[in-house]
N, C-alpha and C. Protein backbone atom coordinates (compact mmCIF):
# COMPACT_ATOMS: atom_id res chain seq x y z
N UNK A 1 96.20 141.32 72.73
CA UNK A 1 96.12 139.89 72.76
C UNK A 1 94.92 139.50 73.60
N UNK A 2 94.34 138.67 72.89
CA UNK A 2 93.14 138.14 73.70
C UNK A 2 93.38 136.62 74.12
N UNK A 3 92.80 136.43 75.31
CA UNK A 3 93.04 134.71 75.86
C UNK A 3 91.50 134.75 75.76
N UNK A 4 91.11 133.36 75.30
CA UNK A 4 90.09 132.50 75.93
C UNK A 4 90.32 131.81 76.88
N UNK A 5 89.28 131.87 77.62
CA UNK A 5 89.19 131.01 78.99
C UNK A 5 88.71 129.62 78.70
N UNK A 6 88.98 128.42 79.09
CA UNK A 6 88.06 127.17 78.33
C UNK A 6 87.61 126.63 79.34
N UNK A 7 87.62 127.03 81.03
CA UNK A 7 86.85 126.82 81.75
C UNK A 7 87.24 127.37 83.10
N UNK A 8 86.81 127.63 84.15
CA UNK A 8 86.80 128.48 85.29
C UNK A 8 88.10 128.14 86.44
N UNK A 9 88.72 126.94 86.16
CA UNK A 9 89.80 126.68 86.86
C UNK A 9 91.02 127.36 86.18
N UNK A 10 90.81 127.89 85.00
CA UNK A 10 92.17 128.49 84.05
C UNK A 10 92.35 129.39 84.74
N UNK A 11 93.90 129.83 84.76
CA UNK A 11 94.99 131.12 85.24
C UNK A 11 95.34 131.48 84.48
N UNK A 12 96.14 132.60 84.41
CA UNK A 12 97.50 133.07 84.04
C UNK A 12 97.88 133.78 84.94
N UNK A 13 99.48 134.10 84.58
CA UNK A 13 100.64 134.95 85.84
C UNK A 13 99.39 135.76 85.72
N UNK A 14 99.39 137.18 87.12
CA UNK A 14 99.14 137.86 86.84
C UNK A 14 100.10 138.95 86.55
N UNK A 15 100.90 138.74 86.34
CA UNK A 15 101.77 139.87 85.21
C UNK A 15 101.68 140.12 83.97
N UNK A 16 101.16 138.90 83.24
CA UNK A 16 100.35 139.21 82.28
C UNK A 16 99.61 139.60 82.15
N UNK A 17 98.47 139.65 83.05
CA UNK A 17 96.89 140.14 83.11
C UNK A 17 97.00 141.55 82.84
N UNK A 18 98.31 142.50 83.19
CA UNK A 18 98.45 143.97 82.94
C UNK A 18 99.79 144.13 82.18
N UNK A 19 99.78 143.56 81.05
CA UNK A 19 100.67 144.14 80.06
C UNK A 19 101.43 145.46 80.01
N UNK A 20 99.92 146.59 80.34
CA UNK A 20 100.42 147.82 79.72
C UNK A 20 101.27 148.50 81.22
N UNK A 21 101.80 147.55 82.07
CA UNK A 21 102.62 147.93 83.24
C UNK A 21 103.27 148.04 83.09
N UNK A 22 104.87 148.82 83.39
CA UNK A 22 106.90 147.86 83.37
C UNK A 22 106.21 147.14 84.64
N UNK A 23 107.82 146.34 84.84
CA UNK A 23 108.04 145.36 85.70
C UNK A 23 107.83 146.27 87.45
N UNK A 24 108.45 147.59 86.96
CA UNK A 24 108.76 148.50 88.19
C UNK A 24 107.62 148.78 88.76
N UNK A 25 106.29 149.00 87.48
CA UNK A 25 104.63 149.42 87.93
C UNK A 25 104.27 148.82 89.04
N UNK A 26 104.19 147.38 88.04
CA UNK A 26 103.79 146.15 88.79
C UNK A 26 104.11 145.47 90.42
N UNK A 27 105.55 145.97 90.70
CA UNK A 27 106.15 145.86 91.31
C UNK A 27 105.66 146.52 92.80
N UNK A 28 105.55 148.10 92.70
CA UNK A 28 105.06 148.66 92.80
C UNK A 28 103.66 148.58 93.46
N UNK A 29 102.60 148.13 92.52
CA UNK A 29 101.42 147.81 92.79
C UNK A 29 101.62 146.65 93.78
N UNK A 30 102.00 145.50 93.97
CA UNK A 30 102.35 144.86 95.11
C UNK A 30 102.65 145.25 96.01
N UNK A 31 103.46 145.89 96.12
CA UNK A 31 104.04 146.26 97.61
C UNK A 31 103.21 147.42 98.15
N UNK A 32 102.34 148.32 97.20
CA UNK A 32 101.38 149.03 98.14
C UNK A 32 99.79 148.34 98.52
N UNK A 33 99.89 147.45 97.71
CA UNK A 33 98.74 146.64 97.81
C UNK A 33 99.40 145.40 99.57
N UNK A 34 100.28 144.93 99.56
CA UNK A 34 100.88 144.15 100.68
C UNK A 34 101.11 144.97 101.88
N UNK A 35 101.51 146.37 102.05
CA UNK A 35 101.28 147.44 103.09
C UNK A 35 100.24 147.72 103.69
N UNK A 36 98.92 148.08 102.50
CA UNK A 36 98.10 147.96 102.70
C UNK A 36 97.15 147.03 103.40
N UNK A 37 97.48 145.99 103.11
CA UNK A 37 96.76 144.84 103.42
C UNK A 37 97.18 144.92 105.49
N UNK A 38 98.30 145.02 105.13
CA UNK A 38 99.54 144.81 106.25
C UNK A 38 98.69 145.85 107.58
N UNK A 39 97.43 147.11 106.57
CA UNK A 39 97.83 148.29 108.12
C UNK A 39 99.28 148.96 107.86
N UNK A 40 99.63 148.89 107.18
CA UNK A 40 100.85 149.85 107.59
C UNK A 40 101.35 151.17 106.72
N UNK A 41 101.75 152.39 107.29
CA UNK A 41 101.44 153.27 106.74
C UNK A 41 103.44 152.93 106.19
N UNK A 42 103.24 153.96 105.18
CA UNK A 42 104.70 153.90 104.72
C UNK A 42 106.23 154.38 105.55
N UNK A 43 105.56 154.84 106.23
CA UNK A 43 106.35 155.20 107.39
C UNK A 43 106.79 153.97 108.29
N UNK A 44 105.46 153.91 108.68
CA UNK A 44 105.72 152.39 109.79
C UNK A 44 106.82 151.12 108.94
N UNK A 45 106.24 151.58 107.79
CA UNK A 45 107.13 150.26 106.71
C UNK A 45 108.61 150.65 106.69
N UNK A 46 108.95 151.31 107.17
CA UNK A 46 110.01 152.27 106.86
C UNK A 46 110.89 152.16 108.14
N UNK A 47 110.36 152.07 109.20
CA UNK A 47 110.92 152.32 110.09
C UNK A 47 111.24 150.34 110.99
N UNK A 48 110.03 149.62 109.61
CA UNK A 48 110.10 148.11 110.37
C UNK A 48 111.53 147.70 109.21
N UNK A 49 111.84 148.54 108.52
CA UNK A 49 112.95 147.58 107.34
C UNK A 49 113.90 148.16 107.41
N UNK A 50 114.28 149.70 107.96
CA UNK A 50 115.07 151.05 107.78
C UNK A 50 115.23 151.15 106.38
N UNK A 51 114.37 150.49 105.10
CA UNK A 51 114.00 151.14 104.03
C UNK A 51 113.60 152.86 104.15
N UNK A 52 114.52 154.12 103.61
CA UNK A 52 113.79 155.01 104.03
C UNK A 52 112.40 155.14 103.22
N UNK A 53 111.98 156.37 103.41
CA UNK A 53 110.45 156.22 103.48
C UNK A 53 110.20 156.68 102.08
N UNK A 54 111.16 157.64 101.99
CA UNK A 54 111.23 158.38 100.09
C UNK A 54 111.51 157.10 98.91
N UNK A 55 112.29 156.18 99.44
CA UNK A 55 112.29 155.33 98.63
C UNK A 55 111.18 154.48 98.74
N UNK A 56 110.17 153.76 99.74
CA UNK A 56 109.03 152.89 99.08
C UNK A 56 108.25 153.73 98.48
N UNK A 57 108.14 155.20 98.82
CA UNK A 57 107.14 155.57 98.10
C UNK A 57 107.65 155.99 96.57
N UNK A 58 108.53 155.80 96.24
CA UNK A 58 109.40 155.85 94.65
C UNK A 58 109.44 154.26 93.91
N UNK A 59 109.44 153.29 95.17
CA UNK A 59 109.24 152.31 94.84
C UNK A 59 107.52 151.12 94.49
N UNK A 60 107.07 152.24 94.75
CA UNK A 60 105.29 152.12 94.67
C UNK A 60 105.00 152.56 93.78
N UNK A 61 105.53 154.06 93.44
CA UNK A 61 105.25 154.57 92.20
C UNK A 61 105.94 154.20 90.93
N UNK A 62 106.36 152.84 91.30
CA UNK A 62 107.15 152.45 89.88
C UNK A 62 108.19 153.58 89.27
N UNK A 63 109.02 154.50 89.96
CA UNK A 63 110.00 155.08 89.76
C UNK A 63 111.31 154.89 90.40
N UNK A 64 111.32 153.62 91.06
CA UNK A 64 112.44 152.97 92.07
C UNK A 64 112.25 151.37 91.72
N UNK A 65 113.31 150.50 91.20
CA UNK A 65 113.25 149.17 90.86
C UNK A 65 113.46 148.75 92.80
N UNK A 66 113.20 147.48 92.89
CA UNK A 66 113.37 146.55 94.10
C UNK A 66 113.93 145.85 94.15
N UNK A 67 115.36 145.89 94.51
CA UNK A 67 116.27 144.87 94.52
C UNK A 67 115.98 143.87 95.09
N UNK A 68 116.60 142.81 95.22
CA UNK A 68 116.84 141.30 95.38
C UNK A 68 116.60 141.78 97.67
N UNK A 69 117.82 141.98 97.64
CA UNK A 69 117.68 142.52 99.28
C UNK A 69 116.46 143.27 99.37
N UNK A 70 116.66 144.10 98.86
CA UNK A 70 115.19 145.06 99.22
C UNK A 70 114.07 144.36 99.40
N UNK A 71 113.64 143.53 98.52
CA UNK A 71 112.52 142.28 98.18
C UNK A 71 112.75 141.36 99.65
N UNK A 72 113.80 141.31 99.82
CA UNK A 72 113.61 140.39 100.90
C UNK A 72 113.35 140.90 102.46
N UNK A 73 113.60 141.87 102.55
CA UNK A 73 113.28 142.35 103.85
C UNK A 73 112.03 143.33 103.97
N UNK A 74 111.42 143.50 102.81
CA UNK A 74 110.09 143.74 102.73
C UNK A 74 108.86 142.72 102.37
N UNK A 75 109.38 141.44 102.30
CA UNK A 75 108.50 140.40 102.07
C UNK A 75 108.77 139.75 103.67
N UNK A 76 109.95 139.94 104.50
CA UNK A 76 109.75 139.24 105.46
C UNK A 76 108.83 140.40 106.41
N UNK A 77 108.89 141.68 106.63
CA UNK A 77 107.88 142.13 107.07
C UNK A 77 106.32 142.05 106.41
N UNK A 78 106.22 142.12 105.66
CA UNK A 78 105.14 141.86 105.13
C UNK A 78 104.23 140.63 104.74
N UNK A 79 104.89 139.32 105.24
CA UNK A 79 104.80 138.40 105.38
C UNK A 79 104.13 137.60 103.93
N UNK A 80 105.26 137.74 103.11
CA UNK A 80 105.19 137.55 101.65
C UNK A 80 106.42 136.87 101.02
N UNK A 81 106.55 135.91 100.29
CA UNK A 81 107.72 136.02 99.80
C UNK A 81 108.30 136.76 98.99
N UNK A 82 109.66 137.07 99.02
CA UNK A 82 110.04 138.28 98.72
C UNK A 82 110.02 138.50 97.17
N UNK A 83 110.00 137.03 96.30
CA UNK A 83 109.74 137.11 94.92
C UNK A 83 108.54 137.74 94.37
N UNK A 84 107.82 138.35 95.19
CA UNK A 84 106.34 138.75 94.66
C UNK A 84 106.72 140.18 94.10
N UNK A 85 108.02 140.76 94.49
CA UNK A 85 108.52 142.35 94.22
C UNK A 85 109.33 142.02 92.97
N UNK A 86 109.82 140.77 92.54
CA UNK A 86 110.74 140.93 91.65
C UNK A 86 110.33 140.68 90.14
């Protein structure tokens, strides 16, 4: 699918922008991209949520979905709302 742009203020989600993701990829790609941003190694993330550490990194690799809770106590450390995981 192709979009035209019809001028420089146009968006879309960016969940669309990567189709060929699941929801879990995408998901994923946020929260190591928000760690990142954050300084924080997965560990440290781990030890600020008691998320263990095997799971964000299952949950980065889009092989672990992010629950509703999960989302939320990794958006409040990360200073995100927590809908950005879901």
């Amino acid at each position: 699918m192709t979009r035209t742009r019809k001028n420089a203020g146009d968006t879309i989600p960016w969940r669309d922008a990567y189709p060929e993701y699941s929801e879990e990829e995408l998901s994923g790609k946020a929260l190591s991209g928000m760690r990142y941003r954050e300084g924080l190694t997965q560990v440290q993330l781990s030890e600020m949520t008691g998320i263990p550490q095997r799971h964000i990194s299952e949950m980065e690799n889009g092989k672990r979905p992010i629950g509703k809770e999960t989302a939320k106590r990794l958006g409040k450390v990360l200073n995100v709302s927590y809908k950005m995981f879901l």
